[in-house]
Structures are given as C-alpha cells and as structure tokens.
PDB file of N, CA and C in Angstrom:
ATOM      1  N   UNK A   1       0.855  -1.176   0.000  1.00  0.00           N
ATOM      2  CA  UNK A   1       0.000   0.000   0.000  1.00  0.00           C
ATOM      3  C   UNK A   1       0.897   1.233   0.000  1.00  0.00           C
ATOM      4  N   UNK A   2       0.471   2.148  -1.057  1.00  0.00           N
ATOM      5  CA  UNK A   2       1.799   3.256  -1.006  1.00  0.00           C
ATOM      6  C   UNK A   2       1.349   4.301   0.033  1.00  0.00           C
ATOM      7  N   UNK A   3       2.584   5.031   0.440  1.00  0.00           N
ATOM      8  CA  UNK A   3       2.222   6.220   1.955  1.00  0.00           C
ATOM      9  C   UNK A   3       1.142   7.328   0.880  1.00  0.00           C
ATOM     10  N   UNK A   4       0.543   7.330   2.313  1.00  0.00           N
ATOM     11  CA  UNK A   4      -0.748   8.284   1.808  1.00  0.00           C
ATOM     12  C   UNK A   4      -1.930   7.661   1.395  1.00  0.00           C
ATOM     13  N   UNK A   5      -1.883   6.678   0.834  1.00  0.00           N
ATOM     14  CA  UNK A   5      -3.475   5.531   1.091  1.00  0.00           C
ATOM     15  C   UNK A   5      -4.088   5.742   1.638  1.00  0.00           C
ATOM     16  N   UNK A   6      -5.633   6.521   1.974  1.00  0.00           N
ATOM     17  CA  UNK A   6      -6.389   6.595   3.116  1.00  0.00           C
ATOM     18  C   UNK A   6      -7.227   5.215   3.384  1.00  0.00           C
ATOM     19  N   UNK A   7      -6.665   3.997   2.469  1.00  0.00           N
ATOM     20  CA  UNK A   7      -7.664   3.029   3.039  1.00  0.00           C
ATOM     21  C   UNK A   7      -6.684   2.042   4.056  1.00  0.00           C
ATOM     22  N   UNK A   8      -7.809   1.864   5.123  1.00  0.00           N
ATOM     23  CA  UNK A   8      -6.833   0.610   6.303  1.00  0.00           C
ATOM     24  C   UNK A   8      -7.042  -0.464   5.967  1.00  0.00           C
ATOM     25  N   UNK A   9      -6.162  -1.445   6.217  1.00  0.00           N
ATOM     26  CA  UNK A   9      -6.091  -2.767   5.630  1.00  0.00           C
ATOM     27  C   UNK A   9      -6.042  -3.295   6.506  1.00  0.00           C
ATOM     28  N   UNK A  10      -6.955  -3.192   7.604  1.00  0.00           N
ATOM     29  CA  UNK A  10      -7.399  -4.326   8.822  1.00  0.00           C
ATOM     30  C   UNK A  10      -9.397  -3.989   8.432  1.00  0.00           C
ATOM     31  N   UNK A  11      -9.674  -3.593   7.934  1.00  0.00           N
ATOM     32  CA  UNK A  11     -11.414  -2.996   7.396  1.00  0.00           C
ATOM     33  C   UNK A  11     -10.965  -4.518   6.382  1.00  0.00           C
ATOM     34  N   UNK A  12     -12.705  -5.303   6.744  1.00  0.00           N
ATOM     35  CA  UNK A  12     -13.185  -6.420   5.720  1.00  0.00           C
ATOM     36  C   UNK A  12     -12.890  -5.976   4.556  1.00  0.00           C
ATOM     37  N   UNK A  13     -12.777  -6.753   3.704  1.00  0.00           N
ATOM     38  CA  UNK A  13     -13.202  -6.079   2.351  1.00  0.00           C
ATOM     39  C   UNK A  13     -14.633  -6.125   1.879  1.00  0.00           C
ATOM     40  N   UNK A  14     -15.364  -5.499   1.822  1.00  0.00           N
ATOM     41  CA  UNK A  14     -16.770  -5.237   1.370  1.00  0.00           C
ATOM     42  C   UNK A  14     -17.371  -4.605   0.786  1.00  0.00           C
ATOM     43  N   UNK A  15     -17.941  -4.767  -0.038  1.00  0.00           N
ATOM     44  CA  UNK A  15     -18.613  -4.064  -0.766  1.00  0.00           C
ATOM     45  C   UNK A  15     -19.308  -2.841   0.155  1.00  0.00           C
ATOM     46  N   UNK A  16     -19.188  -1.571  -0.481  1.00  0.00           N
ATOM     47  CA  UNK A  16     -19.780  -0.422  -0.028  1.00  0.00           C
ATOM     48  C   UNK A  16     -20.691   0.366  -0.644  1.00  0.00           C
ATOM     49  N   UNK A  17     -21.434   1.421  -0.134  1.00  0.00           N
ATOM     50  CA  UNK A  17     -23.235   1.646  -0.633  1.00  0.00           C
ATOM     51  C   UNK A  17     -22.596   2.226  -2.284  1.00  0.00           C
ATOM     52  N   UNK A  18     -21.899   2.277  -3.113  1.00  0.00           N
ATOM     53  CA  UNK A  18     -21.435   2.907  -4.037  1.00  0.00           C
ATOM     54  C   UNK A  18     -21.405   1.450  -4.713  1.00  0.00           C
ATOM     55  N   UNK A  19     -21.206   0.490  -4.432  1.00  0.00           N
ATOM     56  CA  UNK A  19     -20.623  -0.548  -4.979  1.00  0.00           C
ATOM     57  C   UNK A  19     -21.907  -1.276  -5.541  1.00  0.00           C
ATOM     58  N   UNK A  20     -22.945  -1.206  -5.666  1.00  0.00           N
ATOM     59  CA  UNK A  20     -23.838  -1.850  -5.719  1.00  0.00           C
ATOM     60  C   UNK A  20     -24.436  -2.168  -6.925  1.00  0.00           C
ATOM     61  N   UNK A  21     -24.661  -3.093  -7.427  1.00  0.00           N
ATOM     62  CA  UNK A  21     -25.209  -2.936  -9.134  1.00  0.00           C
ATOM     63  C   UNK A  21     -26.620  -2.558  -9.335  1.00  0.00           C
ATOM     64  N   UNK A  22     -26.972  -1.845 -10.213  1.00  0.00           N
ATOM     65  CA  UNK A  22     -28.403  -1.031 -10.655  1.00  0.00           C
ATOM     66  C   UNK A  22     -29.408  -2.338 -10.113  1.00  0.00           C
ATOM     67  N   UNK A  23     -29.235  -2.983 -10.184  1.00  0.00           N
ATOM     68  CA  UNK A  23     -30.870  -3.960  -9.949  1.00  0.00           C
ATOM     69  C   UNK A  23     -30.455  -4.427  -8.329  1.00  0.00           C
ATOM     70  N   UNK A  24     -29.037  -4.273  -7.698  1.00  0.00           N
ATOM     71  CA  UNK A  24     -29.373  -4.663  -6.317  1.00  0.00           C
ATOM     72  C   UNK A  24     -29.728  -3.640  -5.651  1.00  0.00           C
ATOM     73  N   UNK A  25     -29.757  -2.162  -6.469  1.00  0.00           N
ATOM     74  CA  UNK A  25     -29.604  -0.560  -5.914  1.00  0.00           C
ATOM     75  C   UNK A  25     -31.107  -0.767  -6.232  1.00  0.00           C
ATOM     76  N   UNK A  26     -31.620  -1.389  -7.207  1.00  0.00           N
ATOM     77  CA  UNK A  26     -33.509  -1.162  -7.613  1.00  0.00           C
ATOM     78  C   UNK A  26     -34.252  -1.741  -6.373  1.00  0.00           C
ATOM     79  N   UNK A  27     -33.669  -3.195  -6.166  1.00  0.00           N
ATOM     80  CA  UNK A  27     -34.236  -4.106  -5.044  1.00  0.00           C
ATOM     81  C   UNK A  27     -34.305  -3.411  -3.918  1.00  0.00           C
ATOM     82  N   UNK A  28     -33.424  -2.751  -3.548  1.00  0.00           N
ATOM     83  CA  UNK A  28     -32.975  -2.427  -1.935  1.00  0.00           C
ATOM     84  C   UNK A  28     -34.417  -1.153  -1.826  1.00  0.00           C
ATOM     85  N   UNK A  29     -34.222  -0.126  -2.932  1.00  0.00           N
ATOM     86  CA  UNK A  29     -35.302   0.760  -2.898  1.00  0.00           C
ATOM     87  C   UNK A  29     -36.334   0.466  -3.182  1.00  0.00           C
ATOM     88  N   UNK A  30     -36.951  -0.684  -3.802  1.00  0.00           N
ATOM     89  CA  UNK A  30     -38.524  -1.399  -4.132  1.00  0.00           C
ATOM     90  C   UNK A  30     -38.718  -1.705  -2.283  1.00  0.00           C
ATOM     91  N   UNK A  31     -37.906  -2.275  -1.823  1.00  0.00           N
ATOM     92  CA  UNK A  31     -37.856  -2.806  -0.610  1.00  0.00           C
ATOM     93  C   UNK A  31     -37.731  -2.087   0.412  1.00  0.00           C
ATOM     94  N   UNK A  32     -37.384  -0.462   0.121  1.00  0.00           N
ATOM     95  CA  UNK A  32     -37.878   0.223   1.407  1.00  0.00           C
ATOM     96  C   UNK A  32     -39.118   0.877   0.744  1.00  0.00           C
ATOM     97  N   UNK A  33     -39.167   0.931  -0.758  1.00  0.00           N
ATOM     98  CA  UNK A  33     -40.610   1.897  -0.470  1.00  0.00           C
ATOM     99  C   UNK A  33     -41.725   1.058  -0.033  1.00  0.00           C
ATOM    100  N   UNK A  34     -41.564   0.063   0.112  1.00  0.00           N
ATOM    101  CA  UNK A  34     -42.677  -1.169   0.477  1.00  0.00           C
ATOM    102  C   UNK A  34     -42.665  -0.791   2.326  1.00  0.00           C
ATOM    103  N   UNK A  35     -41.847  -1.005   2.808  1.00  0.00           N
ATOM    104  CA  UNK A  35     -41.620  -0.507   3.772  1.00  0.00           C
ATOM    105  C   UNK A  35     -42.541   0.517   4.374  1.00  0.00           C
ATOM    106  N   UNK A  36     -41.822   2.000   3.477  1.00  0.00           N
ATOM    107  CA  UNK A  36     -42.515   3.109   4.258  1.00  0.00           C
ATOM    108  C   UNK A  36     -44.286   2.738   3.577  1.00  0.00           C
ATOM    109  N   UNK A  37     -44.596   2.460   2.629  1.00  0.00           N
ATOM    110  CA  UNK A  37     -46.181   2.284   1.921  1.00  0.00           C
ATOM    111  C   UNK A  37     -46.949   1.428   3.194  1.00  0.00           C
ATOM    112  N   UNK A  38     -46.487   0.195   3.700  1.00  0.00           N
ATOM    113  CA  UNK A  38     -46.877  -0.525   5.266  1.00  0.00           C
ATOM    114  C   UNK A  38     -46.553   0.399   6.376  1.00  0.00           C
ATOM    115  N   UNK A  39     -46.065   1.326   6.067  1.00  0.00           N
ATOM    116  CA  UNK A  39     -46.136   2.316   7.808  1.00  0.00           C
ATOM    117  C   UNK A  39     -44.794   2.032   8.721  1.00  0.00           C
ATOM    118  N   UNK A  40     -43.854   1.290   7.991  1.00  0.00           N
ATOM    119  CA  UNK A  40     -42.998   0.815   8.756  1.00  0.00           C
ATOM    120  C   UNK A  40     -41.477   1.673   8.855  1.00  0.00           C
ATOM    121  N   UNK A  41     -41.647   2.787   9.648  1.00  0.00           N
ATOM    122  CA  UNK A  41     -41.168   3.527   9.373  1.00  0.00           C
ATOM    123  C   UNK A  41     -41.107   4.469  10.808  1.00  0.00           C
ATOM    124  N   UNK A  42     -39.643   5.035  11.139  1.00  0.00           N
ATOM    125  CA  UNK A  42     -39.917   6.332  12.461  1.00  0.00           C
ATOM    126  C   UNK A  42     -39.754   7.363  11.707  1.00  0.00           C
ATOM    127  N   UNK A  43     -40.601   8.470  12.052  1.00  0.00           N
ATOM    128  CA  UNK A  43     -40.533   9.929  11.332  1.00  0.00           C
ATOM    129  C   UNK A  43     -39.593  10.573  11.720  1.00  0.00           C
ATOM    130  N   UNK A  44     -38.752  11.496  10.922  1.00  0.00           N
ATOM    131  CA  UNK A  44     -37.840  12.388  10.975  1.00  0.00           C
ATOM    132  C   UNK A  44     -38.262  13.147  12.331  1.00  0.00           C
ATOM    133  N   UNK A  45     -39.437  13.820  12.664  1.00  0.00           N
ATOM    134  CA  UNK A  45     -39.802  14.807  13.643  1.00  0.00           C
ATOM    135  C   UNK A  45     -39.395  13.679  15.196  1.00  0.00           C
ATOM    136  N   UNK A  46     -39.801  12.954  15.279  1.00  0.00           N
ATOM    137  CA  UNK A  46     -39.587  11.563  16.360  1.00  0.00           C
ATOM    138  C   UNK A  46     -38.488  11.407  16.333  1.00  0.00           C
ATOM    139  N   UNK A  47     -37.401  11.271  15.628  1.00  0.00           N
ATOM    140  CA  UNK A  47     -35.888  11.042  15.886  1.00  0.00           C
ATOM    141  C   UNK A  47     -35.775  12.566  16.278  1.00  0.00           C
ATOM    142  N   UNK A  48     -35.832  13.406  16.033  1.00  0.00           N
ATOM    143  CA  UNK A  48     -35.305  15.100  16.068  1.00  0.00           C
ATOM    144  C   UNK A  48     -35.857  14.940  17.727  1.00  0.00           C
ATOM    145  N   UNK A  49     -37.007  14.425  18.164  1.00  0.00           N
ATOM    146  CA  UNK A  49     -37.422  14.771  19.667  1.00  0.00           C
ATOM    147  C   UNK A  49     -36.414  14.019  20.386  1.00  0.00           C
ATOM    148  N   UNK A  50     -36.652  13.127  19.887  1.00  0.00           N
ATOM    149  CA  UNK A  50     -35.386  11.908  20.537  1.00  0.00           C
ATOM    150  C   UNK A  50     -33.876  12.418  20.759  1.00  0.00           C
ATOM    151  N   UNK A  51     -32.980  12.899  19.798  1.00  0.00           N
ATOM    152  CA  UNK A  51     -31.909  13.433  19.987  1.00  0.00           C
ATOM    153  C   UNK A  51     -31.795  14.765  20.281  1.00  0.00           C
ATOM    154  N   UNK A  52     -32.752  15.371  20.621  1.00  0.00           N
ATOM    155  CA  UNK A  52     -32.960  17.091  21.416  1.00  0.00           C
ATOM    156  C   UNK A  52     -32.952  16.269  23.083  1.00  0.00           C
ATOM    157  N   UNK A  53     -33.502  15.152  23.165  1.00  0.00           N
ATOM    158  CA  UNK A  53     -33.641  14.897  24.427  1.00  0.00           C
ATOM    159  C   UNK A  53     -32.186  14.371  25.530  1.00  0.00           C
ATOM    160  N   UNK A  54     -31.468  14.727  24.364  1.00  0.00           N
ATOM    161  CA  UNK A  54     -29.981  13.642  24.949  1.00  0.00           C
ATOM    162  C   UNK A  54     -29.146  14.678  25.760  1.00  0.00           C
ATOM    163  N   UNK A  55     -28.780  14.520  26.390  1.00  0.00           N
ATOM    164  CA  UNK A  55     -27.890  15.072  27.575  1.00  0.00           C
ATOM    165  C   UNK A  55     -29.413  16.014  28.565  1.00  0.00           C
ATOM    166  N   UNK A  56     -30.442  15.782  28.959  1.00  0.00           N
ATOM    167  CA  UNK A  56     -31.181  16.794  29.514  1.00  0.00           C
ATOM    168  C   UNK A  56     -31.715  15.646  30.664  1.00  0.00           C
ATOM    169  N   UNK A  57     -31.900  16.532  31.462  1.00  0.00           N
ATOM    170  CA  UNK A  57     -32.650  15.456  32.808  1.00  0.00           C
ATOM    171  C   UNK A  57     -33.259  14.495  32.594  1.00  0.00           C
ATOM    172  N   UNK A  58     -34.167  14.623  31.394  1.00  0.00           N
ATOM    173  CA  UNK A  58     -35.703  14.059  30.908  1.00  0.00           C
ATOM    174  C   UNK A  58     -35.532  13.324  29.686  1.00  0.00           C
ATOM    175  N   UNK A  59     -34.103  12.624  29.406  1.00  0.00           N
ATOM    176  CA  UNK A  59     -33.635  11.940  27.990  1.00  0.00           C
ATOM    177  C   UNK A  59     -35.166  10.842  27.495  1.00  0.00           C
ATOM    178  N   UNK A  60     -35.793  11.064  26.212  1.00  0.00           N
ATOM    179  CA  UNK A  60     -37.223  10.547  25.710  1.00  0.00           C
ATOM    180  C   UNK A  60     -36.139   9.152  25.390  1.00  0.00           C
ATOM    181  N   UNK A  61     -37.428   8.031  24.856  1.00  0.00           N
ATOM    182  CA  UNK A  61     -37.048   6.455  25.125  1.00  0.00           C
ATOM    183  C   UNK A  61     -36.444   6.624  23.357  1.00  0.00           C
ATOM    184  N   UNK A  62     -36.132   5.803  22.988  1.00  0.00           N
ATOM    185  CA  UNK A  62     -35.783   5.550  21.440  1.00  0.00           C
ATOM    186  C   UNK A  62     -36.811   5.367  20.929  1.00  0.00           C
ATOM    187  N   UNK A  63     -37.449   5.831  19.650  1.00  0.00           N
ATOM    188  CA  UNK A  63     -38.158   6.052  18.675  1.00  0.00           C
ATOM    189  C   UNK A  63     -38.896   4.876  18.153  1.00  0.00           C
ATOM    190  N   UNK A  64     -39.826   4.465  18.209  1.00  0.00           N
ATOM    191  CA  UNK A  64     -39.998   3.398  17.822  1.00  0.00           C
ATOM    192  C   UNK A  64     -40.661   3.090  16.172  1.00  0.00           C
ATOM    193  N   UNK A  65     -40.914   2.024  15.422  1.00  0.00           N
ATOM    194  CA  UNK A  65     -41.792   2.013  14.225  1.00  0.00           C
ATOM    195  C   UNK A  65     -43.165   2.864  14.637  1.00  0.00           C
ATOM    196  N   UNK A  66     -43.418   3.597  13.739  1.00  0.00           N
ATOM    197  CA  UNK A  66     -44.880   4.138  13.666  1.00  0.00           C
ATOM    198  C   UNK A  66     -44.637   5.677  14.161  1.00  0.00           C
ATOM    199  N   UNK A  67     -43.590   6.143  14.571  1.00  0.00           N
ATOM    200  CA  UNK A  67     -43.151   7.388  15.422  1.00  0.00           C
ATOM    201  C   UNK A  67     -43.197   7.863  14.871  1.00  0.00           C
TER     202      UNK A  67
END
C-alpha cells in the first residue's frame, strides 16, 4: 500500500453503498418503499425529539416504528 493511502487494511473487504449494481440498488429501494407504503417507518420529527432529548434530565425512550 503506497504512503498516503487513506484506506486501512485491517477494514473487511466489502462491498460499499457505491458498490452496488443497478438492480441490487432497484431491489434495496422497491424494498424500502414497500416498507414506508406498510407504515414501517420512524418519522424524521420523532428522531429530532429523541436526539434534542440527549444530555437533559428528561432523555425521551428511542423512537420506535410508527413514530
């Protein structure tokens, strides 16, 4: 590996979200919009309450499906 490489060579080798071929990149997104279309899903506003709540007396529970 020549100096200056930013990749570490103790990291798996794995495929990464860039790496993906058009029909496993189609699947993955058929498969969450199915997802959010069943409700299965925490809302952006529900995570935002959730991590406003972190370091404060009154830390809220983790977000659950349907939030």
């Amino acid at each position: 590996m020549a100096e200056g490489d930013a990749r570490r060579v103790d990291w798996p080798d794995e495929p990464g979200i860039f790496d993906l071929t058009p029909e496993e990149e189609r699947r993955r997104d058929e498969h969450a919009l199915a997802e959010v279309r069943a409700g299965r899903y925490i809302s952006n506003e529900a995570v935002m309450r959730w991590l406003a709540s972190w370091g404060t007396d009154n830390p809220l529970p983790r977000p659950q499906v349907g939030d």
